[in-house]
C-alpha atoms as a PDB file:
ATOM      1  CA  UNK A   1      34.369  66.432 -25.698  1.00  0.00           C
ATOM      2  CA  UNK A   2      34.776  67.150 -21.899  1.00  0.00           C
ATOM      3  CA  UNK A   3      34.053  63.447 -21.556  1.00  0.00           C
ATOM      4  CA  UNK A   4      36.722  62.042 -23.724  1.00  0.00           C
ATOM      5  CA  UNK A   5      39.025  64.294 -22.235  1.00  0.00           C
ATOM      6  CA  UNK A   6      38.440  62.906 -19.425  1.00  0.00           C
ATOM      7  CA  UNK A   7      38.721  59.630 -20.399  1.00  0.00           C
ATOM      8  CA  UNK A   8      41.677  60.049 -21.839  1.00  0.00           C
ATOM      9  CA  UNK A   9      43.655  61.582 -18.982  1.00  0.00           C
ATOM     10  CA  UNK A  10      42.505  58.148 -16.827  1.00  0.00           C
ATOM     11  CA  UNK A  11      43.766  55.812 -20.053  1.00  0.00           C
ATOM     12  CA  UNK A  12      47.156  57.981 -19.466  1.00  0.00           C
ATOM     13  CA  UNK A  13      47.157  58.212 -15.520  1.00  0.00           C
ATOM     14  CA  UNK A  14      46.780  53.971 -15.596  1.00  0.00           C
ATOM     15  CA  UNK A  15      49.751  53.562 -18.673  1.00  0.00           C
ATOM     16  CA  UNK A  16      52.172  56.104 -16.615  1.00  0.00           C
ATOM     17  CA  UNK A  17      51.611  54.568 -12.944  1.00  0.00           C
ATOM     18  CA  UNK A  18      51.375  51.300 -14.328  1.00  0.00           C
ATOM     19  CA  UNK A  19      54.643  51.324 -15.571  1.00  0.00           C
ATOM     20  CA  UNK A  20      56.082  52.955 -12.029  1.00  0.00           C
ATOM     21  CA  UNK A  21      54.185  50.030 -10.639  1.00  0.00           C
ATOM     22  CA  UNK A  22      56.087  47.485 -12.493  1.00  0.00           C
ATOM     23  CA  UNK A  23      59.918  49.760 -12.083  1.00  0.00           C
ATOM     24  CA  UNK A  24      58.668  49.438  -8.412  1.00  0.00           C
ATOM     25  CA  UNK A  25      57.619  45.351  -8.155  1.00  0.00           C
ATOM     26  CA  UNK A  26      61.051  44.393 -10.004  1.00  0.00           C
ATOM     27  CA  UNK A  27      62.684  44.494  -6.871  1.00  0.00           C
ATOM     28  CA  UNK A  28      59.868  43.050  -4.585  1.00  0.00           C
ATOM     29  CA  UNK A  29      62.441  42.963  -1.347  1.00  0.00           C
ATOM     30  CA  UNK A  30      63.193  46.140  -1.732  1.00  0.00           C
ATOM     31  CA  UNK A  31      59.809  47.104  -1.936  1.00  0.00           C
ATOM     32  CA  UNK A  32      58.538  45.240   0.847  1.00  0.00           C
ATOM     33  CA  UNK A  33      61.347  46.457   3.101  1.00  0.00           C
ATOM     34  CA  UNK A  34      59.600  50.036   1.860  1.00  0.00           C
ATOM     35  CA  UNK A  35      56.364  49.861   3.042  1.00  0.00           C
ATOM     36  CA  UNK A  36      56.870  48.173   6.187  1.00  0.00           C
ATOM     37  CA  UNK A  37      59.372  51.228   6.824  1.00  0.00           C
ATOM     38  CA  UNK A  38      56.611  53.458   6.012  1.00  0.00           C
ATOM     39  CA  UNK A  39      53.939  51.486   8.031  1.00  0.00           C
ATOM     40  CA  UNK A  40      56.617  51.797  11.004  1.00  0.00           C
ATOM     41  CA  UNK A  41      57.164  55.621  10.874  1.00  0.00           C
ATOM     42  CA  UNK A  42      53.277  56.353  10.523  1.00  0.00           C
ATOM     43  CA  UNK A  43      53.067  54.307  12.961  1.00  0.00           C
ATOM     44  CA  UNK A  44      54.482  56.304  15.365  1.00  0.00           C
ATOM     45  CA  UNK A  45      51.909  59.036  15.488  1.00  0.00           C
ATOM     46  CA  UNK A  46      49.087  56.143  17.205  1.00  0.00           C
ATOM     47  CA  UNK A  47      52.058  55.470  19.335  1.00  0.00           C
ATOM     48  CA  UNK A  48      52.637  59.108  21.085  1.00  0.00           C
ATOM     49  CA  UNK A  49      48.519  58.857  21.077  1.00  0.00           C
ATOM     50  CA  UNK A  50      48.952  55.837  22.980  1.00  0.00           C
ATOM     51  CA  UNK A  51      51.596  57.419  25.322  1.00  0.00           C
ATOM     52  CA  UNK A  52      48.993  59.557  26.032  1.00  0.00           C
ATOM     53  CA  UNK A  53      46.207  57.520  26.852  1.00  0.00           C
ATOM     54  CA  UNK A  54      48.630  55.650  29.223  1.00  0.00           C
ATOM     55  CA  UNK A  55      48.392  58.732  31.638  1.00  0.00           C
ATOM     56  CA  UNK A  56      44.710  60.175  30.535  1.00  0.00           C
ATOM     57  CA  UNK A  57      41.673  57.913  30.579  1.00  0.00           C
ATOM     58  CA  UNK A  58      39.922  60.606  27.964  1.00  0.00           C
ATOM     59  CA  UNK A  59      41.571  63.030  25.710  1.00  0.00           C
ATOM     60  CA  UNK A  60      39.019  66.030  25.139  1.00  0.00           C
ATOM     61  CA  UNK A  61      36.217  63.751  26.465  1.00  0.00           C
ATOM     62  CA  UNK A  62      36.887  61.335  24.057  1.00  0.00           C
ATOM     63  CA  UNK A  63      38.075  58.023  24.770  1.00  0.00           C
ATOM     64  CA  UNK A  64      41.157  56.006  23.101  1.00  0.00           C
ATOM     65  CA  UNK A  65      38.845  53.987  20.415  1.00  0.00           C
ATOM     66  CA  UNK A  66      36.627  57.360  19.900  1.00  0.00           C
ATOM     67  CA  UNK A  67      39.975  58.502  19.096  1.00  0.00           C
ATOM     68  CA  UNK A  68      41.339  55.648  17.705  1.00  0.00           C
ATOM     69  CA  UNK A  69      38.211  56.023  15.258  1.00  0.00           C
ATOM     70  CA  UNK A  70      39.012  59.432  14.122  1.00  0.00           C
ATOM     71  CA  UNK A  71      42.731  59.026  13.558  1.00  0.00           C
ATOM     72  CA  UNK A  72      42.034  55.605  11.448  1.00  0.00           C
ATOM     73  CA  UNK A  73      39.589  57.994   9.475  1.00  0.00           C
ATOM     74  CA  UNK A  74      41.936  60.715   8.464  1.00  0.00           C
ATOM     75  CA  UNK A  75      45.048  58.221   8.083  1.00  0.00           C
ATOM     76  CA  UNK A  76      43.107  56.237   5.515  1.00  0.00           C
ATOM     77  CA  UNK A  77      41.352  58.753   3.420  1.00  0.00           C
ATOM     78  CA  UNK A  78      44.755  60.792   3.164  1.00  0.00           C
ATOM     79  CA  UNK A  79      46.936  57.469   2.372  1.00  0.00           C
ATOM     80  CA  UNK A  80      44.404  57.283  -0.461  1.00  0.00           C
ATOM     81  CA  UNK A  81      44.848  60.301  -1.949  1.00  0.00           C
ATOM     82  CA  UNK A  82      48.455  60.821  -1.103  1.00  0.00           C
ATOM     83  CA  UNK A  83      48.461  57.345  -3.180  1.00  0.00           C
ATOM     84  CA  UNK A  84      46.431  58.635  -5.838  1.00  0.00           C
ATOM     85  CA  UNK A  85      47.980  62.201  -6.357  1.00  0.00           C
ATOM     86  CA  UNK A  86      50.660  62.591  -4.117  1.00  0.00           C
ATOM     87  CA  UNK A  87      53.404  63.015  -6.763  1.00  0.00           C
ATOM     88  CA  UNK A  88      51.414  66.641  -7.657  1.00  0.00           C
ATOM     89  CA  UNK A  89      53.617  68.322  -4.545  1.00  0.00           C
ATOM     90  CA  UNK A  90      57.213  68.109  -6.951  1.00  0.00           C
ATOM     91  CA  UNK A  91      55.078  70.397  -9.497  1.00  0.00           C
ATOM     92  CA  UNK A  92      57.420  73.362  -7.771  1.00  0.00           C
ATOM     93  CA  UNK A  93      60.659  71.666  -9.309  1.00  0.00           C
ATOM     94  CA  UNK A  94      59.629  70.736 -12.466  1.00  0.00           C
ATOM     95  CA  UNK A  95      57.950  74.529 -12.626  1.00  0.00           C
ATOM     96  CA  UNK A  96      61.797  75.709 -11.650  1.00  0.00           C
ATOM     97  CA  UNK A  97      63.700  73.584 -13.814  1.00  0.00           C
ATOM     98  CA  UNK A  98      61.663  73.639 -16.715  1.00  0.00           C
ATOM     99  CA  UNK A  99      60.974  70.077 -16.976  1.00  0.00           C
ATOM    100  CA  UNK A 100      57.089  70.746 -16.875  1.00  0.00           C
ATOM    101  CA  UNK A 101      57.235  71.723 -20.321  1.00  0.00           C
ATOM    102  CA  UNK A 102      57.947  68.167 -21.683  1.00  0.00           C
ATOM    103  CA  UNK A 103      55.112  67.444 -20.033  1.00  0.00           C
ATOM    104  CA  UNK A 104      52.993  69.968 -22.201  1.00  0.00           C
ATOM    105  CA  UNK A 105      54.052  68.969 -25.568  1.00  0.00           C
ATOM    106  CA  UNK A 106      53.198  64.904 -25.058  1.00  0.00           C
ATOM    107  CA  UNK A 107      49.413  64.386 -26.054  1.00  0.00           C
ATOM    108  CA  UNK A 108      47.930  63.559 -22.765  1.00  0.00           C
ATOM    109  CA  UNK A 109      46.210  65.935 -19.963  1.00  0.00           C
ATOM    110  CA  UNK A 110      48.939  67.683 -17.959  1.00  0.00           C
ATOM    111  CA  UNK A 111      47.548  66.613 -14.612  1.00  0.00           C
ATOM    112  CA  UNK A 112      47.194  63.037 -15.414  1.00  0.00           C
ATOM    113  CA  UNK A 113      51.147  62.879 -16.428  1.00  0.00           C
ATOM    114  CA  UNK A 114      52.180  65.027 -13.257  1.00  0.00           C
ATOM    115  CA  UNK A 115      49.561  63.009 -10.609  1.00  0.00           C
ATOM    116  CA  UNK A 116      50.962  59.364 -12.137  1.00  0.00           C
ATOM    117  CA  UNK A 117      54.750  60.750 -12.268  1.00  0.00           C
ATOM    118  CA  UNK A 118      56.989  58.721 -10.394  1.00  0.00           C
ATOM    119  CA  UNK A 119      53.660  56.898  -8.622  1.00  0.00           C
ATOM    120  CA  UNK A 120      54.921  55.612  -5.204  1.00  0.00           C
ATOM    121  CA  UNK A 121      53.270  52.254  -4.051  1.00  0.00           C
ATOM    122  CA  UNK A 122      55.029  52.562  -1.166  1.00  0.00           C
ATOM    123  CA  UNK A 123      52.361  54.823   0.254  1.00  0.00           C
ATOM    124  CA  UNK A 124      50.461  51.778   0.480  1.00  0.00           C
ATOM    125  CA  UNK A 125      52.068  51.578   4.176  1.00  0.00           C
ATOM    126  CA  UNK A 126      50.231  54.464   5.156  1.00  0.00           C
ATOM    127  CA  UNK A 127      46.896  53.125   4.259  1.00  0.00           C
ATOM    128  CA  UNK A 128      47.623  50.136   5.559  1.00  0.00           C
ATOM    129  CA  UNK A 129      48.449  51.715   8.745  1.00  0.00           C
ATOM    130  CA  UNK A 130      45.247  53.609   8.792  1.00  0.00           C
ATOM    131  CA  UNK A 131      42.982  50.588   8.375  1.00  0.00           C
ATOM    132  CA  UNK A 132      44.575  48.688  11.076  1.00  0.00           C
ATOM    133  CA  UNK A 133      44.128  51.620  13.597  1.00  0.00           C
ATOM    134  CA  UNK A 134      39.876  52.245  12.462  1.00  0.00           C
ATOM    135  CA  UNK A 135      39.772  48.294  12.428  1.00  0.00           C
ATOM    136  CA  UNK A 136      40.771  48.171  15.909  1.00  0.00           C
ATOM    137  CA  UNK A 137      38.792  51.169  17.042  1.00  0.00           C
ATOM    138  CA  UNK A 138      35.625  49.732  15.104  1.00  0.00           C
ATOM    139  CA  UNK A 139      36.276  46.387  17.442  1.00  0.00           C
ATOM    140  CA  UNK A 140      36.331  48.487  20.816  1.00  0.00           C
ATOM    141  CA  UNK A 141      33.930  50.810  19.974  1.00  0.00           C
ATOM    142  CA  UNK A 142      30.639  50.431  21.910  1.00  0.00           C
ATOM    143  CA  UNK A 143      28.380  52.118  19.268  1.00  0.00           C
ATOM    144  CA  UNK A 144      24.610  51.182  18.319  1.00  0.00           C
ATOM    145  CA  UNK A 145      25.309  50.584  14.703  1.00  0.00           C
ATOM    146  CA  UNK A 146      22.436  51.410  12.568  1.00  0.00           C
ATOM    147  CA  UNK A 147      22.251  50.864   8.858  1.00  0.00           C
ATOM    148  CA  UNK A 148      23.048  54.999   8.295  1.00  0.00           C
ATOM    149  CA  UNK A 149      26.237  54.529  10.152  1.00  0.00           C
ATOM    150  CA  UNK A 150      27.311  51.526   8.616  1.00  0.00           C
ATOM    151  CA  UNK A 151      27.044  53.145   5.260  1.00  0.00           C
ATOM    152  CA  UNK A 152      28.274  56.546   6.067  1.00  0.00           C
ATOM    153  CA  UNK A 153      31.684  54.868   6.747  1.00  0.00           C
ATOM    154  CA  UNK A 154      32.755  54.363   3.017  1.00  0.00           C
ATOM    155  CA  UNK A 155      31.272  57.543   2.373  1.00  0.00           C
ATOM    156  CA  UNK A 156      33.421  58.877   4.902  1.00  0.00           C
ATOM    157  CA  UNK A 157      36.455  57.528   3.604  1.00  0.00           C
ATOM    158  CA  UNK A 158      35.684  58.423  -0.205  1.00  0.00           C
ATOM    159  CA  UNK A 159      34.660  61.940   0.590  1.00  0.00           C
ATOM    160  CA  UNK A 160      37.570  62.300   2.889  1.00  0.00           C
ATOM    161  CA  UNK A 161      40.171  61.255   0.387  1.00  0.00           C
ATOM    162  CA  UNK A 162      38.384  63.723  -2.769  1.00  0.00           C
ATOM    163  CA  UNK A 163      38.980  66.344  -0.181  1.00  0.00           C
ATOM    164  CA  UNK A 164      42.622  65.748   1.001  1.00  0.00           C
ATOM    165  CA  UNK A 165      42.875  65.266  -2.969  1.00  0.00           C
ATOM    166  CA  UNK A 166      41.538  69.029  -3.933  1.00  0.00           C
ATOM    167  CA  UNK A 167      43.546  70.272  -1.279  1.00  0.00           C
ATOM    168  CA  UNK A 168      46.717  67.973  -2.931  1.00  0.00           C
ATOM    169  CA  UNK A 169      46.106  69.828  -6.792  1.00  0.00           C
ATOM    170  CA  UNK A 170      45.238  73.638  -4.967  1.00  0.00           C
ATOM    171  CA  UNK A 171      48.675  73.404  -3.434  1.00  0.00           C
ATOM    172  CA  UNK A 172      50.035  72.086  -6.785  1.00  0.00           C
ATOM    173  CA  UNK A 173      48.295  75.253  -8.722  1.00  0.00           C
ATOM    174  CA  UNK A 174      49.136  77.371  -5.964  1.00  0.00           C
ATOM    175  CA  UNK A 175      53.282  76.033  -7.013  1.00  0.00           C
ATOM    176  CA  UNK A 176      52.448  77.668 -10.313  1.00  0.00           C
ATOM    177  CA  UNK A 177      53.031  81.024  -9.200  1.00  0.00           C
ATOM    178  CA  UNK A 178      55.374  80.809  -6.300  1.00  0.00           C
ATOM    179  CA  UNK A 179      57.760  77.721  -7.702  1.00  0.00           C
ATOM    180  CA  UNK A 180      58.792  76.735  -4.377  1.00  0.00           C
ATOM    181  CA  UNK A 181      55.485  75.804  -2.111  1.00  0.00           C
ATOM    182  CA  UNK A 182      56.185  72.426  -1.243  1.00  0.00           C
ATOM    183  CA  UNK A 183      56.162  73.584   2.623  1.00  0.00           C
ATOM    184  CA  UNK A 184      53.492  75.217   2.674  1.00  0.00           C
ATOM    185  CA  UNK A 185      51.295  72.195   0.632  1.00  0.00           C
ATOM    186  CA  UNK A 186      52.474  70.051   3.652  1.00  0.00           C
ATOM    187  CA  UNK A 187      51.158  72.586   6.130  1.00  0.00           C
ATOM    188  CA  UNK A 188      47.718  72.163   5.056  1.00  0.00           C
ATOM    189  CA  UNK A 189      47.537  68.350   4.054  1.00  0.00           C
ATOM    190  CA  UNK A 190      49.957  66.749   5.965  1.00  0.00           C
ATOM    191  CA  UNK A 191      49.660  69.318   8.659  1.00  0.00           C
ATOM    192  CA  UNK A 192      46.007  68.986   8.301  1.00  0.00           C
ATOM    193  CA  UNK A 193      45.777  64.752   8.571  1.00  0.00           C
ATOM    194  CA  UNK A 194      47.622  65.546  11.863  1.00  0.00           C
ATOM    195  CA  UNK A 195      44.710  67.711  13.072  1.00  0.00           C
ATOM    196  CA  UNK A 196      42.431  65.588  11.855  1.00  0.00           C
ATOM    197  CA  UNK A 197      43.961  62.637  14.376  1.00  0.00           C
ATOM    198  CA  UNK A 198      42.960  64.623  17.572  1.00  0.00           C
ATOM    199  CA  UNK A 199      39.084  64.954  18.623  1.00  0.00           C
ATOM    200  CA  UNK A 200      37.839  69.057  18.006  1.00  0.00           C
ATOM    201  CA  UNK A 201      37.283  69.195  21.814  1.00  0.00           C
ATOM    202  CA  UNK A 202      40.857  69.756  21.787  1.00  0.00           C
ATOM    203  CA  UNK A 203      41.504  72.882  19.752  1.00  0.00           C
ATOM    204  CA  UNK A 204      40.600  76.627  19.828  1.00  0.00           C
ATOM    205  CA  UNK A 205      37.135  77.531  18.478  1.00  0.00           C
ATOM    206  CA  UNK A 206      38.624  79.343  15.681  1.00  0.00           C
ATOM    207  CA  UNK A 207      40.708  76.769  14.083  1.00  0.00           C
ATOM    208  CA  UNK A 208      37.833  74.649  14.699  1.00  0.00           C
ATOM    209  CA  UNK A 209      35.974  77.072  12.675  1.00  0.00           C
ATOM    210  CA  UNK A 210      38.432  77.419  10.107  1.00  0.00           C
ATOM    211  CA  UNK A 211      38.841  73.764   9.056  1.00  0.00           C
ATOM    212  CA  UNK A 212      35.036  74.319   8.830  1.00  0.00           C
ATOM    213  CA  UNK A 213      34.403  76.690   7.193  1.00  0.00           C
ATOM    214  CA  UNK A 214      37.654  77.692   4.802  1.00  0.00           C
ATOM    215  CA  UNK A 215      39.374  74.906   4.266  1.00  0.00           C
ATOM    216  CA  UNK A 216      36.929  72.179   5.411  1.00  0.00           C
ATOM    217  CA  UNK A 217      38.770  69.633   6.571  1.00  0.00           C
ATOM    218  CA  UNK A 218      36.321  69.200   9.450  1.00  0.00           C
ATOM    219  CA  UNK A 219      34.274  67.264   6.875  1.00  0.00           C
ATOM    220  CA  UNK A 220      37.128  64.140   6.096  1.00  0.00           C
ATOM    221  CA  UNK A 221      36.003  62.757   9.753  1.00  0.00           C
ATOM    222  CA  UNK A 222      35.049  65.562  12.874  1.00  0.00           C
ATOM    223  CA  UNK A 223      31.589  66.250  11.127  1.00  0.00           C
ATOM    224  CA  UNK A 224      30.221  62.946  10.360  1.00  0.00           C
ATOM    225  CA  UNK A 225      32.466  61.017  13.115  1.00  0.00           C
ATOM    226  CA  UNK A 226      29.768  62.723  15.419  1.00  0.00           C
ATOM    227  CA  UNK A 227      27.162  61.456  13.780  1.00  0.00           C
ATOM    228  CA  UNK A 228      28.587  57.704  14.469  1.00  0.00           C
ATOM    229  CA  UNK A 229      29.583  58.486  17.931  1.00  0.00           C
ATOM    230  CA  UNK A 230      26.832  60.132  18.998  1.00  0.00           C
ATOM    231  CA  UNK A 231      29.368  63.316  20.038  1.00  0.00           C
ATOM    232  CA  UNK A 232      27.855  67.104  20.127  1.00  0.00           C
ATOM    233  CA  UNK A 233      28.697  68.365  16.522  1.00  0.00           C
ATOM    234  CA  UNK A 234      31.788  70.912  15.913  1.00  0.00           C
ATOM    235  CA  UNK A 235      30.379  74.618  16.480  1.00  0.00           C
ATOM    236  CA  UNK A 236      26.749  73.346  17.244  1.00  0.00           C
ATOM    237  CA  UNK A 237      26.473  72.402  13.584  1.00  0.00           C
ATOM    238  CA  UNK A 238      22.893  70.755  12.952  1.00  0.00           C
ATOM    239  CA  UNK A 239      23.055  66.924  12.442  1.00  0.00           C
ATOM    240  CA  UNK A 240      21.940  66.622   8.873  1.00  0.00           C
ATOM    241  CA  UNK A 241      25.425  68.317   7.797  1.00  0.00           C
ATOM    242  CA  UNK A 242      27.272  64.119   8.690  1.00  0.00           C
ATOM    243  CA  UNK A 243      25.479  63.542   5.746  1.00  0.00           C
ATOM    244  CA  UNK A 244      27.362  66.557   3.513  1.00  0.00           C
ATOM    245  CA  UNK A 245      31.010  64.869   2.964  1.00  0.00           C
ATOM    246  CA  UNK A 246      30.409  63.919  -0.481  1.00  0.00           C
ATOM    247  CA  UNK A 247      28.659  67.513  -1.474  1.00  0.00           C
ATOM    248  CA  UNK A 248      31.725  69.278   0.277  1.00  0.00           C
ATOM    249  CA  UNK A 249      34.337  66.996  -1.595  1.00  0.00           C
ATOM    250  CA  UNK A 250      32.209  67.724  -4.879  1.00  0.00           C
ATOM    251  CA  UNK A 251      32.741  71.813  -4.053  1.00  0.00           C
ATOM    252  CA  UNK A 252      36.397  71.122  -3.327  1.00  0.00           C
ATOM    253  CA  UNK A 253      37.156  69.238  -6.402  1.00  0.00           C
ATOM    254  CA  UNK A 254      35.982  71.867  -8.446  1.00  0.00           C
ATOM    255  CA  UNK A 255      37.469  74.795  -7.000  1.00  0.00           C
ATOM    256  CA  UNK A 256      40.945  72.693  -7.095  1.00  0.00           C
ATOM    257  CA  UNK A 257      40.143  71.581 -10.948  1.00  0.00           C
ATOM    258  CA  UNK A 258      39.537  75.598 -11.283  1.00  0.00           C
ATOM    259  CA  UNK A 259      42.708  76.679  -9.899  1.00  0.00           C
ATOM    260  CA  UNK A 260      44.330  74.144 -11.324  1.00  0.00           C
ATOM    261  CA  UNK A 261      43.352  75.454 -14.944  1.00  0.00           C
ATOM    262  CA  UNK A 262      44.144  78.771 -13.656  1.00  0.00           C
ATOM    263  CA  UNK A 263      47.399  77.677 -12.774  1.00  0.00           C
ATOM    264  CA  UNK A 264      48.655  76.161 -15.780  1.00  0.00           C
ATOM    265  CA  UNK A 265      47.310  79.367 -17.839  1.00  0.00           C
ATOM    266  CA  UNK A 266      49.304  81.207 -16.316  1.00  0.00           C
ATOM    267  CA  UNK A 267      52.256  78.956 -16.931  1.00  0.00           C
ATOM    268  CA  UNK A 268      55.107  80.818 -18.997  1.00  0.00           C
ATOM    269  CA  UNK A 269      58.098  78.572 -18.789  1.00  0.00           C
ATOM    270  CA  UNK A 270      61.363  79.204 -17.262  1.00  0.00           C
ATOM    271  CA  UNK A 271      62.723  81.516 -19.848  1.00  0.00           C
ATOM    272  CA  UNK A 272      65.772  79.876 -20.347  1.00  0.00           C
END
């Protein structure tokens, strides 16, 4: 049963973006014009990293591909999941105008319609954006590659993007009771890709420790990033934890899909 649920919420995810995809590609100049805005604007954060570098040789005892490295890391695995279910952050309006309970009374999983609604390829830019920046630093990195490394890098990416994702549907549960959380989503996923960009050398111990430990976004690149670069781990951590990004996305997932059930329990309409 769980199964075919399951199935069927990917079968309605693929029908409901597919048809954004094609709305989207009927004006392919308009499109293009999109993402190479987007691309531009993300962009901007490597620049002001750049800017940086141009007065610094290191940043936190990390050099400008080490850096380069972690910023392509967290750029990439969000753009995937702000691809994949970045359209869950407008739950708050439809929760406010009452426009979530159309969504209830199709037959398809609630999540699948409200992840795929309105599905932006134009946040292909950002990805794009990302894999241009780890390309480069993978180029002027000076690391020993060993066959563990080489494979821990789509893990990486994977595990990062199933976290930013579970982080993505909490803030969308967390809409169902306040109606108007949008900000505060953005704090902790856009907020936290930002973070993410900068080595941990840079920041207090404590947010260190609380990107760890509560909301673990230390995992999407700081964690196993140390592994590959041969840096000291975050808070002393012992080196098999590189090797725990897909475990930690696993936990995340299911405390989102848990509060997401929650959430939509608790649902009672608008009233009107």
């Amino acid at each position: 049963m769980g199964e075919n649920r399951v199935l069927e919420g990917l079968r309605a995810y693929r029908l409901i973006a597919g048809m954004w995809i094609r709305s989207t590609m009927a004006y392919r100049l308009s499109f293009a014009m999109t993402v190479l805005g987007s691309l531009v604007v993300t962009g901007l954060d490597f620049v002001a990293i750049l800017l940086m570098f141009s007065r610094v040789d290191v940043l936190g005892g990390y050099t400008l591909p080490e850096t380069a490295f972690l910023y392509g890391l967290a750029g990439t695995a969000f753009g995937l999941a702000d691809l994949a279910i970045g359209s869950a952050g407008r739950l708050g309006t439809r929760v406010r105008d009452g426009t979530l309970d159309t969504l209830l009374v199709r037959p398809a999983p609630v999540f699948a319609q409200v992840a795929a609604d309105r599905f932006a390829l134009r946040r292909v830019g950002r990805i794009t954006q990302g894999v241009l920046v780890l390309g480069y630093a993978l180029v002027a990195l000076d690391v020993d590659w060993s066959p563990s490394k080489v494979l821990l890098l789509p893990v990486m990416l994977l595990s990062g993007a199933g976290i930013f994702c579970a982080v993505l549907v909490a803030g969308a549960a967390f809409q169902f009771v306040t109606q108007d959380a949008a900000e505060v989503q953005n704090a902790f996923t856009y907020g936290g890709q930002t973070l993410l960009q900068y080595p941990p050398t840079v920041f207090g111990r404590e947010l260190v420790r609380g990107v760890t430990f509560v909301l673990p976004l230390a995992f999407v690149n700081w964690v196993p990033a140390a592994y590959v670069l041969g840096r000291p781990y975050p808070l002393g951590l012992p080196g098999w934890v590189a090797f725990t990004p897909p475990l930690v996305a696993a936990g995340c997932c299911a405390l989102a899909g848990l509060a997401w059930r929650t959430g939509l329990r608790s649902y009672r309409s608008t009233g009107s």
